[in-house]
N, C-alpha and C. Protein backbone atom coordinates (compact mmCIF):
# COMPACT_ATOMS: atom_id res chain seq x y z
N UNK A 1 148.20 112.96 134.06
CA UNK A 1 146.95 112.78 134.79
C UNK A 1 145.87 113.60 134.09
N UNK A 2 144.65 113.07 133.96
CA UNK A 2 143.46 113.68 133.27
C UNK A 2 143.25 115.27 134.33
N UNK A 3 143.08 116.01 133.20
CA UNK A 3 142.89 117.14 133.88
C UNK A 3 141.05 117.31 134.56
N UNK A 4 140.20 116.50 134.10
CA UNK A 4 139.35 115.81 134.90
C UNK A 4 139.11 115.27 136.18
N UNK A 5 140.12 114.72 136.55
CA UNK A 5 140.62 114.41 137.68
C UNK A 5 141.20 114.88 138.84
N UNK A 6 141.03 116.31 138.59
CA UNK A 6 141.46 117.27 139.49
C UNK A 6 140.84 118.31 139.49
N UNK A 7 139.85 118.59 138.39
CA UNK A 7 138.27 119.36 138.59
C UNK A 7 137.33 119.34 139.76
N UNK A 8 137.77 118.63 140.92
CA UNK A 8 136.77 118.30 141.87
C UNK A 8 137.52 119.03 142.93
N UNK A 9 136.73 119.15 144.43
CA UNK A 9 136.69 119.76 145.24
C UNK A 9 138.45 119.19 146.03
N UNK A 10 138.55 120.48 146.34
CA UNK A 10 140.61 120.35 146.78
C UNK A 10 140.25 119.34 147.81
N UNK A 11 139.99 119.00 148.64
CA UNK A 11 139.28 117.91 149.99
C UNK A 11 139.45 116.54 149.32
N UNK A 12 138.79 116.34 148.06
CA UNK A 12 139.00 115.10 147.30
C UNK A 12 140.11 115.30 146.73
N UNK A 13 140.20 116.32 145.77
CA UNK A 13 141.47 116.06 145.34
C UNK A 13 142.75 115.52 146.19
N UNK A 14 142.85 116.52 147.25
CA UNK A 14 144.38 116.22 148.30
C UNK A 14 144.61 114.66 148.12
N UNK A 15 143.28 114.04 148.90
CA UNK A 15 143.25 112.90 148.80
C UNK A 15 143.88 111.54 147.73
N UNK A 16 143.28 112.04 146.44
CA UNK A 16 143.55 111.74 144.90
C UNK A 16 144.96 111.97 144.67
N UNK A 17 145.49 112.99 145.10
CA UNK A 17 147.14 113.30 144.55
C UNK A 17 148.16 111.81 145.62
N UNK A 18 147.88 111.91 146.41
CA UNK A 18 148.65 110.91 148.03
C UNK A 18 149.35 110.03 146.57
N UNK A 19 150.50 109.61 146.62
CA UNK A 19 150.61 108.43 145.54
C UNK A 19 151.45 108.64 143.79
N UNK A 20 150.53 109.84 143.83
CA UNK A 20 151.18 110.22 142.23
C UNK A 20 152.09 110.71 142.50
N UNK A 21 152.51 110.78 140.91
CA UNK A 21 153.99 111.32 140.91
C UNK A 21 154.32 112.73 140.02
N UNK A 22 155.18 113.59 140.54
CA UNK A 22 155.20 115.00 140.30
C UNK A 22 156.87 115.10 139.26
N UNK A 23 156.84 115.37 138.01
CA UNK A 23 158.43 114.91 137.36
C UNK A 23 158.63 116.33 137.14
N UNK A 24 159.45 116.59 136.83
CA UNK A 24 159.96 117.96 136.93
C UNK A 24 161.30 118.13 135.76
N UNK A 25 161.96 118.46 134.37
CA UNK A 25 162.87 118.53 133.60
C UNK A 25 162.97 119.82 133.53
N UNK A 26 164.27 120.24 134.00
CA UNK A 26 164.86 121.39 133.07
C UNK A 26 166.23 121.20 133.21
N UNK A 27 167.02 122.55 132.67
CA UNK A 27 168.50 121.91 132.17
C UNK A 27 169.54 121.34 132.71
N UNK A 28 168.91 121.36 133.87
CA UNK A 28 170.19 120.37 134.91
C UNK A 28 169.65 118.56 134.80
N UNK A 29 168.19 118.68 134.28
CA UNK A 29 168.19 117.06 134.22
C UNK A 29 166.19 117.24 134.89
N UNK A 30 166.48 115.65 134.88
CA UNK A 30 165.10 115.45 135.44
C UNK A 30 164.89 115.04 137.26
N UNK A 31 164.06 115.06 137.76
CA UNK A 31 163.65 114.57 139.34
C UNK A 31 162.25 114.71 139.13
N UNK A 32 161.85 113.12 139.81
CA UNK A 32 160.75 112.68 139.94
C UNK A 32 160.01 112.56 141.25
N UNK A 33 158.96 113.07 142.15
CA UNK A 33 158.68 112.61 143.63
C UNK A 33 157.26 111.94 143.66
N UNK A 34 157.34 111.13 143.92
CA UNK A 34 155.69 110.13 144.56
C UNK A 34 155.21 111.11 145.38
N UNK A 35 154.23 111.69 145.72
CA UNK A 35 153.42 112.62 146.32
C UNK A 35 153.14 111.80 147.99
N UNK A 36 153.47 112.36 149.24
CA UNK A 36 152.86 111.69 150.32
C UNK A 36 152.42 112.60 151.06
N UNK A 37 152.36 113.67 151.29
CA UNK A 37 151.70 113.95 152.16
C UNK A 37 151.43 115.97 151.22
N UNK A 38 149.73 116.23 151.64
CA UNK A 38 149.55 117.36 150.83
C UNK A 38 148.21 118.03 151.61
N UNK A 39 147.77 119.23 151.42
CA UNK A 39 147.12 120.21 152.16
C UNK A 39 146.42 120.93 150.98
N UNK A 40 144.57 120.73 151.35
CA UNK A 40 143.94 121.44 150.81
C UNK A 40 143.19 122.30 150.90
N UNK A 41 143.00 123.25 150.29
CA UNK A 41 143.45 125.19 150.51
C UNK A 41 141.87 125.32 149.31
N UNK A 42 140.58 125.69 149.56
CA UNK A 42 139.60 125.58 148.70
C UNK A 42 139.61 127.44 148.89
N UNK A 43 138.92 128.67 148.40
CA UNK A 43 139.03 129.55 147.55
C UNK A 43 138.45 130.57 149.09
N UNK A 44 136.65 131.39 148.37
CA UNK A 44 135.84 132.03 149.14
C UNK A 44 135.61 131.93 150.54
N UNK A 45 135.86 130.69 150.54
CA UNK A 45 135.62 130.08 151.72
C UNK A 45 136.31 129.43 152.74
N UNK A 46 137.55 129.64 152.32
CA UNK A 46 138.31 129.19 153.32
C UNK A 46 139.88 130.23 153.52
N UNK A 47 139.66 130.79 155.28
CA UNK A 47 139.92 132.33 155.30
C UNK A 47 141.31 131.57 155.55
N UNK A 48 142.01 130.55 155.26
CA UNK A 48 143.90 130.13 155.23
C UNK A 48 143.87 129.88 153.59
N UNK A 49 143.39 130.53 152.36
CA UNK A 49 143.54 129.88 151.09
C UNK A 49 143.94 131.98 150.70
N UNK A 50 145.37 131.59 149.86
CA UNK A 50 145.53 132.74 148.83
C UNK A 50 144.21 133.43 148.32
N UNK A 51 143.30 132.65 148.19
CA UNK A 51 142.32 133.50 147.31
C UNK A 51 141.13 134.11 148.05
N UNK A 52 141.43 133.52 149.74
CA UNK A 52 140.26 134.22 150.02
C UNK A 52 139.66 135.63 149.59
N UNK A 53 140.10 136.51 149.89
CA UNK A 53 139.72 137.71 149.63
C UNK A 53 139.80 138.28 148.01
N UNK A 54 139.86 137.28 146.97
CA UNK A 54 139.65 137.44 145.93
C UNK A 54 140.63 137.23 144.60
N UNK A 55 140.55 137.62 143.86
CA UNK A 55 141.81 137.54 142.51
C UNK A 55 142.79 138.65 142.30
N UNK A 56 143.96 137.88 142.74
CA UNK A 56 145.08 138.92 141.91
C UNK A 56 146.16 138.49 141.33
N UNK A 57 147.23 139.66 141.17
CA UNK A 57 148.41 138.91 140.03
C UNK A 57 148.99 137.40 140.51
N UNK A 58 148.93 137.89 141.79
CA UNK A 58 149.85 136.64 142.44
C UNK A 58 149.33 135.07 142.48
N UNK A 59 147.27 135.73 143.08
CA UNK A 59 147.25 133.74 143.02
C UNK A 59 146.38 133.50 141.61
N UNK A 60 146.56 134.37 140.52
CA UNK A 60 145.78 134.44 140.08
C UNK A 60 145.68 132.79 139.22
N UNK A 61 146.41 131.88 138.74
CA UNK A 61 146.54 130.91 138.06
C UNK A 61 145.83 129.90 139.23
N UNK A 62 145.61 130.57 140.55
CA UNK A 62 144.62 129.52 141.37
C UNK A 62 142.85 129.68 141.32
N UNK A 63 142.47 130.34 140.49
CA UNK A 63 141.60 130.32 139.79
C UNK A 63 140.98 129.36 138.54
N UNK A 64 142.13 128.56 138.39
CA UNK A 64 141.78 127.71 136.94
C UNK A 64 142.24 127.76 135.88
N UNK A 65 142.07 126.93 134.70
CA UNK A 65 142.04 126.12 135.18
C UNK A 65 142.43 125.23 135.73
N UNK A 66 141.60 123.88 136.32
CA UNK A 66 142.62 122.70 136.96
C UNK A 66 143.70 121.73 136.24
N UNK A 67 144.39 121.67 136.77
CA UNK A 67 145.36 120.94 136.51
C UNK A 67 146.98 121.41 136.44
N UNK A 68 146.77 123.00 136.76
CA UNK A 68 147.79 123.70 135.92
C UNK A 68 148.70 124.01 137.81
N UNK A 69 150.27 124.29 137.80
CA UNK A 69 151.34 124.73 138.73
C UNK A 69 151.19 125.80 139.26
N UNK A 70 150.68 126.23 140.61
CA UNK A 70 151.08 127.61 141.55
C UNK A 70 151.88 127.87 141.75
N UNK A 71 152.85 128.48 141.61
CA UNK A 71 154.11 128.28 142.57
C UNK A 71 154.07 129.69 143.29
N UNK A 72 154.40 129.87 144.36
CA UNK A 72 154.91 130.98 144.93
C UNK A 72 155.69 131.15 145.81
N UNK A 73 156.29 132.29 146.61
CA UNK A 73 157.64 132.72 146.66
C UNK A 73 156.68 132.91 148.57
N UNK A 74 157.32 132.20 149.98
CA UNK A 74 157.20 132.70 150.66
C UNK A 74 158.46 132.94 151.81
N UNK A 75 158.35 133.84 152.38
CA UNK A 75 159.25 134.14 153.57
C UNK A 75 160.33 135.09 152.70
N UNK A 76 160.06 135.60 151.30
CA UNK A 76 161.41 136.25 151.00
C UNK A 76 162.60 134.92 151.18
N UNK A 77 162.30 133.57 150.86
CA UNK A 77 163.08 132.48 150.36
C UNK A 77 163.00 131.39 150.02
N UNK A 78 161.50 131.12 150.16
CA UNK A 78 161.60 129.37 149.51
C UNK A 78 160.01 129.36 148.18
N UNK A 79 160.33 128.80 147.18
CA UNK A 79 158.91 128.39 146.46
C UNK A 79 158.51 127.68 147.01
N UNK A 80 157.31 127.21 146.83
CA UNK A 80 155.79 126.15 147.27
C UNK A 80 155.43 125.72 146.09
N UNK A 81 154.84 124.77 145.84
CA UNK A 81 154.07 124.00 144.71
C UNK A 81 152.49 123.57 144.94
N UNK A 82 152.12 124.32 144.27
CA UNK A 82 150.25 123.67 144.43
C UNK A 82 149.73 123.28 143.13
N UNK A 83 148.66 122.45 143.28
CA UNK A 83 148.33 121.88 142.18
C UNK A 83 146.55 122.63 141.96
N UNK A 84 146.48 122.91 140.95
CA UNK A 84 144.62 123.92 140.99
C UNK A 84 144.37 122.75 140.57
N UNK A 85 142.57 122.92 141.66
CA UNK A 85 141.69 122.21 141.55
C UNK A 85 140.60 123.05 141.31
N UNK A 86 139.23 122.36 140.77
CA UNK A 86 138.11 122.64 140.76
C UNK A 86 137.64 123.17 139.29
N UNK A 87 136.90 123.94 138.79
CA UNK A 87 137.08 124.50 137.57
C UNK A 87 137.02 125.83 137.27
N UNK A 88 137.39 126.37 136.17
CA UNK A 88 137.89 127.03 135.77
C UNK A 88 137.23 128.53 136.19
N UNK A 89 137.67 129.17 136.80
CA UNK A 89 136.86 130.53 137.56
C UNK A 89 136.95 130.37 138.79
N UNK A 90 136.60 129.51 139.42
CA UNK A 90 136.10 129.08 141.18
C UNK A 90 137.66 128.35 141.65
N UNK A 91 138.41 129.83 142.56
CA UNK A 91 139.57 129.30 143.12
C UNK A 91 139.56 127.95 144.25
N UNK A 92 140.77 127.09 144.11
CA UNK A 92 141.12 126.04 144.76
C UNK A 92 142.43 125.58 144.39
N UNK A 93 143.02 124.53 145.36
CA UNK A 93 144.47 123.92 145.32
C UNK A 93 144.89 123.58 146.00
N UNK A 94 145.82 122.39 146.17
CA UNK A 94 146.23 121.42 147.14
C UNK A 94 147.76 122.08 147.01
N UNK A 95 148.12 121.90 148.11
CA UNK A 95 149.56 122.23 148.40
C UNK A 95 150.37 121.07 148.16
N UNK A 96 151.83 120.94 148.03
CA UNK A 96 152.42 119.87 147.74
C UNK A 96 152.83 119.80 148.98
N UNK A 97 153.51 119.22 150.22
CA UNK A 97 154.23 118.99 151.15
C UNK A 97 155.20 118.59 151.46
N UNK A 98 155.17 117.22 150.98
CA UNK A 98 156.37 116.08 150.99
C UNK A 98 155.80 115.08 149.97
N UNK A 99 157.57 114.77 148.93
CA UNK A 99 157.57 113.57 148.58
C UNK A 99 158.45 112.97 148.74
N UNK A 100 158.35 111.69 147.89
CA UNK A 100 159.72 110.71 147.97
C UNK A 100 160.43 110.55 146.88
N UNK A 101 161.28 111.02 146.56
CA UNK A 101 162.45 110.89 145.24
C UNK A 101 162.31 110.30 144.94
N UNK A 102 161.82 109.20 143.32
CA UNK A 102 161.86 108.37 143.05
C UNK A 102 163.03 108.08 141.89
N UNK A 103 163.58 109.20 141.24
CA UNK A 103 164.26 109.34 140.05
C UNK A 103 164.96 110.68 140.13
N UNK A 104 165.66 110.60 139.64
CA UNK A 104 166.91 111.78 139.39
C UNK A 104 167.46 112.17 141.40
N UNK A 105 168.03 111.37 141.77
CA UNK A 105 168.13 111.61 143.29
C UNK A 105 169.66 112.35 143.43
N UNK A 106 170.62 112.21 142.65
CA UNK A 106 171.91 112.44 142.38
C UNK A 106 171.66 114.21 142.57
N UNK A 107 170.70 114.72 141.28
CA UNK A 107 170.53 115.87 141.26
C UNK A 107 169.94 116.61 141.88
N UNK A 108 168.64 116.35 142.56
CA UNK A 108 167.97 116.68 144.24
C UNK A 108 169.11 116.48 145.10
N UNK A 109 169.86 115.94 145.25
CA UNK A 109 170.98 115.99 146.15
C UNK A 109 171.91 117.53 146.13
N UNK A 110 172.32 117.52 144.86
CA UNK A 110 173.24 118.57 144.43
C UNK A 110 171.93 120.11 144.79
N UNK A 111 171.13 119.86 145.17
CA UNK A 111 170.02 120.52 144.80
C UNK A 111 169.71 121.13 146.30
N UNK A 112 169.73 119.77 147.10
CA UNK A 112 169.72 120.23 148.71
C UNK A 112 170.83 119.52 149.11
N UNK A 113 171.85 119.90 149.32
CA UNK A 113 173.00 119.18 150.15
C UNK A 113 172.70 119.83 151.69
N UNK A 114 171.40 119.99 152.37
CA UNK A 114 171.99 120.60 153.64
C UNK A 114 170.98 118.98 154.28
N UNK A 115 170.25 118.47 153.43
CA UNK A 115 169.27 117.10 153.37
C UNK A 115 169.66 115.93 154.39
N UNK A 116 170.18 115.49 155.42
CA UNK A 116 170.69 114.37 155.79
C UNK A 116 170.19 113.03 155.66
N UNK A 117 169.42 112.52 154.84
CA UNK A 117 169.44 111.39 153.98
C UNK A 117 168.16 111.40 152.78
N UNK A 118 168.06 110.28 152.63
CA UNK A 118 167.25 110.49 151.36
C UNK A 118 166.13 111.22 151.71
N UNK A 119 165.43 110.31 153.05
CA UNK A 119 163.84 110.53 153.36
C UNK A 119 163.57 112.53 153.32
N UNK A 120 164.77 113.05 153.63
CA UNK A 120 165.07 114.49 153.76
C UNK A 120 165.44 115.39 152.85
N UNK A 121 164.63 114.92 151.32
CA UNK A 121 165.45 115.77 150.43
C UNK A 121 164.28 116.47 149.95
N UNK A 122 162.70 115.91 149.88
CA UNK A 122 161.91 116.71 149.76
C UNK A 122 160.58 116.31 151.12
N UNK A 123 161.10 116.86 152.12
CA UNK A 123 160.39 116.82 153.56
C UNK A 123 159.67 118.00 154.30
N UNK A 124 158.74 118.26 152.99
CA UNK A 124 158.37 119.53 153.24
C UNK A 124 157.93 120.44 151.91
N UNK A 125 157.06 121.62 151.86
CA UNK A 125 156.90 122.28 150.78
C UNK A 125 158.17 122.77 150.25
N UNK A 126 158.71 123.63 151.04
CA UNK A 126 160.29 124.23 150.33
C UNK A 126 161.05 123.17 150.06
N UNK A 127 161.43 122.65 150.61
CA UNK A 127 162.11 121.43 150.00
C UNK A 127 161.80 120.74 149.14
N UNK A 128 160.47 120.30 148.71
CA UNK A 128 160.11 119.13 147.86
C UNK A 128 159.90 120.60 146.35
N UNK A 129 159.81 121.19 146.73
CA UNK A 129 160.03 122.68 145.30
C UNK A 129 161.62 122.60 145.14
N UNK A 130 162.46 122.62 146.29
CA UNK A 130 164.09 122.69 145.76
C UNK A 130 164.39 121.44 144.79
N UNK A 131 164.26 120.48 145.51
CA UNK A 131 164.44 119.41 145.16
C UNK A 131 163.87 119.05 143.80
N UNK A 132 163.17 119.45 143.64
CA UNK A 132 162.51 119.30 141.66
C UNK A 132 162.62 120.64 141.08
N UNK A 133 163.12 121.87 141.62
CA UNK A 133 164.12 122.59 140.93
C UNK A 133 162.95 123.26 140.42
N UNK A 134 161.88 123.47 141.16
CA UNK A 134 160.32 124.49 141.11
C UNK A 134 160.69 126.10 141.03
N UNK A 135 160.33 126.82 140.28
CA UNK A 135 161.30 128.47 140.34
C UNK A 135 159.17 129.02 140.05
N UNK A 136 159.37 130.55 140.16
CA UNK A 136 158.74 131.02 139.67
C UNK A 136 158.56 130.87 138.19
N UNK A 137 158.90 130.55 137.21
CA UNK A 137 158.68 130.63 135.90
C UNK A 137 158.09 129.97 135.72
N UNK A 138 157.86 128.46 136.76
CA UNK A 138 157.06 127.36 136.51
C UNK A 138 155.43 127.59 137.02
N UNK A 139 155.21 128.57 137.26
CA UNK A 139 154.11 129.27 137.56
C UNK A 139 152.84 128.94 136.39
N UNK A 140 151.85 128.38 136.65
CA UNK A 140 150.60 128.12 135.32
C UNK A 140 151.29 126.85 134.67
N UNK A 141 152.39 126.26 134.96
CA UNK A 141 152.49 125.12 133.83
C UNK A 141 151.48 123.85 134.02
N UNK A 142 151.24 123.48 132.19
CA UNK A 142 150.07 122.57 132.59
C UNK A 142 150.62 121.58 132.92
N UNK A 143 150.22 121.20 133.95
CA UNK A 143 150.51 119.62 134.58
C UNK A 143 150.72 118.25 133.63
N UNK A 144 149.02 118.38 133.22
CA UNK A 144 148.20 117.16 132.30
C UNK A 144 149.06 117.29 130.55
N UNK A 145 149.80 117.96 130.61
CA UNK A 145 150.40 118.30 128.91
C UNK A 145 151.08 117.27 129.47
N UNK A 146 151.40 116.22 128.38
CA UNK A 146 152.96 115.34 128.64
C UNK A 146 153.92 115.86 127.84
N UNK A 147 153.61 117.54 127.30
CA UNK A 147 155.39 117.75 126.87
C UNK A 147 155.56 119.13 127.69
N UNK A 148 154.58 119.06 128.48
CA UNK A 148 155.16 120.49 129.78
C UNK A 148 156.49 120.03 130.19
N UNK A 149 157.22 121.02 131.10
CA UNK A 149 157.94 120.99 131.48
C UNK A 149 158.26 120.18 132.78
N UNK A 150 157.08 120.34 133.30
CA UNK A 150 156.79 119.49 134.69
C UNK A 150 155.32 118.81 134.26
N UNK A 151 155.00 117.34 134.68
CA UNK A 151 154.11 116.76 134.83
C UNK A 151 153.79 115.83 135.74
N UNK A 152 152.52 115.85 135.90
CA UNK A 152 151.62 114.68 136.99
C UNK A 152 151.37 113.27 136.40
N UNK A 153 151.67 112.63 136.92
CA UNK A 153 151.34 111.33 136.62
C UNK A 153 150.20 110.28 137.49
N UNK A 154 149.22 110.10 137.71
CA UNK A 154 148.84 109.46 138.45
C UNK A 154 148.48 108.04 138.90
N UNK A 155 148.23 107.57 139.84
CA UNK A 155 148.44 106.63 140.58
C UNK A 155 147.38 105.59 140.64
N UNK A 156 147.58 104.74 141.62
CA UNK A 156 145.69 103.87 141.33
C UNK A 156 145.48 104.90 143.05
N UNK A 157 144.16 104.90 143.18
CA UNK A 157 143.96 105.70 144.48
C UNK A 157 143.86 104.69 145.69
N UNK A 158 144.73 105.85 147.12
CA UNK A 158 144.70 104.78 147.90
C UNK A 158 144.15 104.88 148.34
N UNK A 159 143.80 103.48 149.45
CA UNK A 159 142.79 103.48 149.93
C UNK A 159 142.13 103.96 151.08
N UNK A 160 141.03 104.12 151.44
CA UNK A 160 140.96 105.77 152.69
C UNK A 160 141.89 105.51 153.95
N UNK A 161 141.83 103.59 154.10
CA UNK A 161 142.05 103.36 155.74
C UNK A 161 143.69 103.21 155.42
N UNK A 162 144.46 103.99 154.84
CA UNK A 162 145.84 103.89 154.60
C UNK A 162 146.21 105.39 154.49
N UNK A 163 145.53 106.35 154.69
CA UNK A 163 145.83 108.04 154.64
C UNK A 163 145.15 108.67 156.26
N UNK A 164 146.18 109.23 155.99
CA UNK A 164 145.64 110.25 157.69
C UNK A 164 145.69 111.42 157.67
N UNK A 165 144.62 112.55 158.53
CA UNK A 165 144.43 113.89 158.15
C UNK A 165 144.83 114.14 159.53
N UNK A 166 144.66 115.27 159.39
CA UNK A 166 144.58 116.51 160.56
C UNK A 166 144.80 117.85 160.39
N UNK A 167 144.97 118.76 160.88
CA UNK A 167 145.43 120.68 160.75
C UNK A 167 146.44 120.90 159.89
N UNK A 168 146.02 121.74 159.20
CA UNK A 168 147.21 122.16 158.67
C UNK A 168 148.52 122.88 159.02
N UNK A 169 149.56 123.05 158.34
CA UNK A 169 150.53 123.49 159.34
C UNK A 169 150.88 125.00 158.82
N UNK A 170 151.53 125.96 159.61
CA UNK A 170 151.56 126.97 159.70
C UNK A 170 150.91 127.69 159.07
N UNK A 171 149.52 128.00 159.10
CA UNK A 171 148.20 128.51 159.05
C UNK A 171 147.81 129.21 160.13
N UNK A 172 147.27 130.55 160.16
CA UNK A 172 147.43 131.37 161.62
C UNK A 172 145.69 131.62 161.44
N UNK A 173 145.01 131.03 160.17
CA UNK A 173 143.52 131.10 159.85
C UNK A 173 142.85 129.63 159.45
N UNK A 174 141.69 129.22 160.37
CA UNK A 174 141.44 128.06 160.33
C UNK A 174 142.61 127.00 160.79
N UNK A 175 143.34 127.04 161.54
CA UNK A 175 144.58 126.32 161.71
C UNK A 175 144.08 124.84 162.12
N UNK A 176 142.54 124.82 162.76
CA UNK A 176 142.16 123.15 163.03
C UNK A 176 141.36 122.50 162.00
N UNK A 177 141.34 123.17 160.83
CA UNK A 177 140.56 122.50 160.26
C UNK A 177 141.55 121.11 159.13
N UNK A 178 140.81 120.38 159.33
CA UNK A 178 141.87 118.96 159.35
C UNK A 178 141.79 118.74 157.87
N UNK A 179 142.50 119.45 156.55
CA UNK A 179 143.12 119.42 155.58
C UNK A 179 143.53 118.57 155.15
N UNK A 180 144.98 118.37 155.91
CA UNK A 180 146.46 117.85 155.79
C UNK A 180 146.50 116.51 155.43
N UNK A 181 146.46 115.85 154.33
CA UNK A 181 146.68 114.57 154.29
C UNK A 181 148.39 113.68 154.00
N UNK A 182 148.31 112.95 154.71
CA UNK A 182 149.15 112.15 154.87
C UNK A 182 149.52 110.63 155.04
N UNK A 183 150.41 109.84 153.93
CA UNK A 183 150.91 108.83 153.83
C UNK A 183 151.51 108.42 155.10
N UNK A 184 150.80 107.58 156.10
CA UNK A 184 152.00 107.46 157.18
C UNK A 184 152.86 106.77 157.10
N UNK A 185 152.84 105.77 156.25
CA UNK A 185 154.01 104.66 155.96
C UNK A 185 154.82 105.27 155.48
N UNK A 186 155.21 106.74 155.18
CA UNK A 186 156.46 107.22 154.60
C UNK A 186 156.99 108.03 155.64
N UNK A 187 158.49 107.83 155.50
CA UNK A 187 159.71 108.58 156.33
C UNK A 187 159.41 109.67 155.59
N UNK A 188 159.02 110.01 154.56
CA UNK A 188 159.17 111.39 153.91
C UNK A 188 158.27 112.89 154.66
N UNK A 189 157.21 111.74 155.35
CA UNK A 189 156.36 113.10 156.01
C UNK A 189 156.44 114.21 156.26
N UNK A 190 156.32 115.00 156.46
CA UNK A 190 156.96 116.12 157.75
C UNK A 190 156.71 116.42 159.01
N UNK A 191 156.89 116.52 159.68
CA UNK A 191 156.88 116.80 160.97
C UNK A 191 155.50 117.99 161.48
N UNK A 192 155.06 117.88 162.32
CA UNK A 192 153.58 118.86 162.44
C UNK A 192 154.25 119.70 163.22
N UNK A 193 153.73 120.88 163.28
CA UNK A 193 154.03 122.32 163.68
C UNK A 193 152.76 123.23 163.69
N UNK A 194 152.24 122.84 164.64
CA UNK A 194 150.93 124.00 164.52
C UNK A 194 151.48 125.45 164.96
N UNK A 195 150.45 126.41 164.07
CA UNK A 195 150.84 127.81 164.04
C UNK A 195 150.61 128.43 165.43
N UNK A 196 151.61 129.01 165.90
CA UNK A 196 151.51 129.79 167.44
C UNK A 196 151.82 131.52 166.70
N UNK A 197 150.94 132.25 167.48
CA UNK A 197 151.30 133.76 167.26
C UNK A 197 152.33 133.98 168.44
N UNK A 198 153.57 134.63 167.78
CA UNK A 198 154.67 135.20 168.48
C UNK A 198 154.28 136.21 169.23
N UNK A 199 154.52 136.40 170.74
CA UNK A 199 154.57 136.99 171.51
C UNK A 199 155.75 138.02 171.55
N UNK A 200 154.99 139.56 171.81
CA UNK A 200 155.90 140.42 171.74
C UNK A 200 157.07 140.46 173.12
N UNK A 201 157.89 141.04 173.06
CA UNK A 201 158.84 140.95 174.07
C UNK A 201 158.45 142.23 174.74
């Protein structure tokens, strides 16, 4: 995918990704996912994005430029996958959510065996990172290279009255602001979960 094409505001972008496809090779093999449902996370300005409060080691590759892999490590157990948008300096990035296996499914299997069928192997950020075998190392890889390690491929764009938004999910900042885009014709979705603050006992 033109790294052009993901220079624009995460809001459009999210939109733009719905469709493409995310391939992923390393030494166990390849896995491929069609992108359906994804969450966009823009920089200064938006107090649920890694970068609000500025640049550091961690989101620092969400700074730019676009086109290039976030990955990060949350809960002390699962990676996430985001894709940078916007250009190069001015943080942004769409979250990955859920896709649909299109290729290498044998090995996403071996990958999540706790999955109970296909639609469930990448149904979700942690999952759709297990499932294409996303680690920290894959951190900054360029997307748009076709001899990276992982690459984007993109799609023809769909069309608006075939995608659906709303809140993002477990966000405890801005939690209504309606992000979240989603393929509804796919079993792959995930399930909504708006963020509740735990009550002390």
């Amino acid at each position: 995918m033109p790294r052009a094409e993901l220079a624009i505001d995460p809001v459009e972008a999210a939109a733009r990704l719905l469709g493409c496809t995310l391939e992923s090779t390393t030494s166990e093999g390849t896995v491929a996912a069609r992108i359906v449902e994804v969450e966009a996370y823009r920089g200064l300005d938006d107090p649920a994005s890694h970068s609000y409060r500025g640049r550091t080691a961690r989101n620092d590759v969400m700074w730019g430029p676009a086109g290039h892999l976030y990955v990060y490590f949350v809960y002390g157990m699962h990676f996430c996958a985001n894709i940078v948008c916007l250009t190069d300096g001015v943080p942004g990035a769409v979250l990955l959510r859920a896709g649909e296996i299109t290729s290498g499914i044998e090995l996403a299997q071996q990958r999540r065996p706790a999955a109970r069928n296909h639609h469930d192997l990448a149904r979700g950020p942690a999952r759709l990172a297990s499932a294409l075998g996303l680690v920290r190392e894959h951190n900054g890889v360029d997307l748009t290279d076709g001899a990276s390690s992982v690459r984007l491929y993109e799609a023809e764009p769909v069309a608006d009255e075939r995608i659906r938004s709303g809140p993002r999910v477990g966000v405890a900042a801005a939690k209504d602001t309606p992000w979240r885009f989603w393929l509804p014709d796919s079993r792959a979705v995930s399930t909504y979960r708006r963020h509740e603050k735990r009550r002390r006992a």
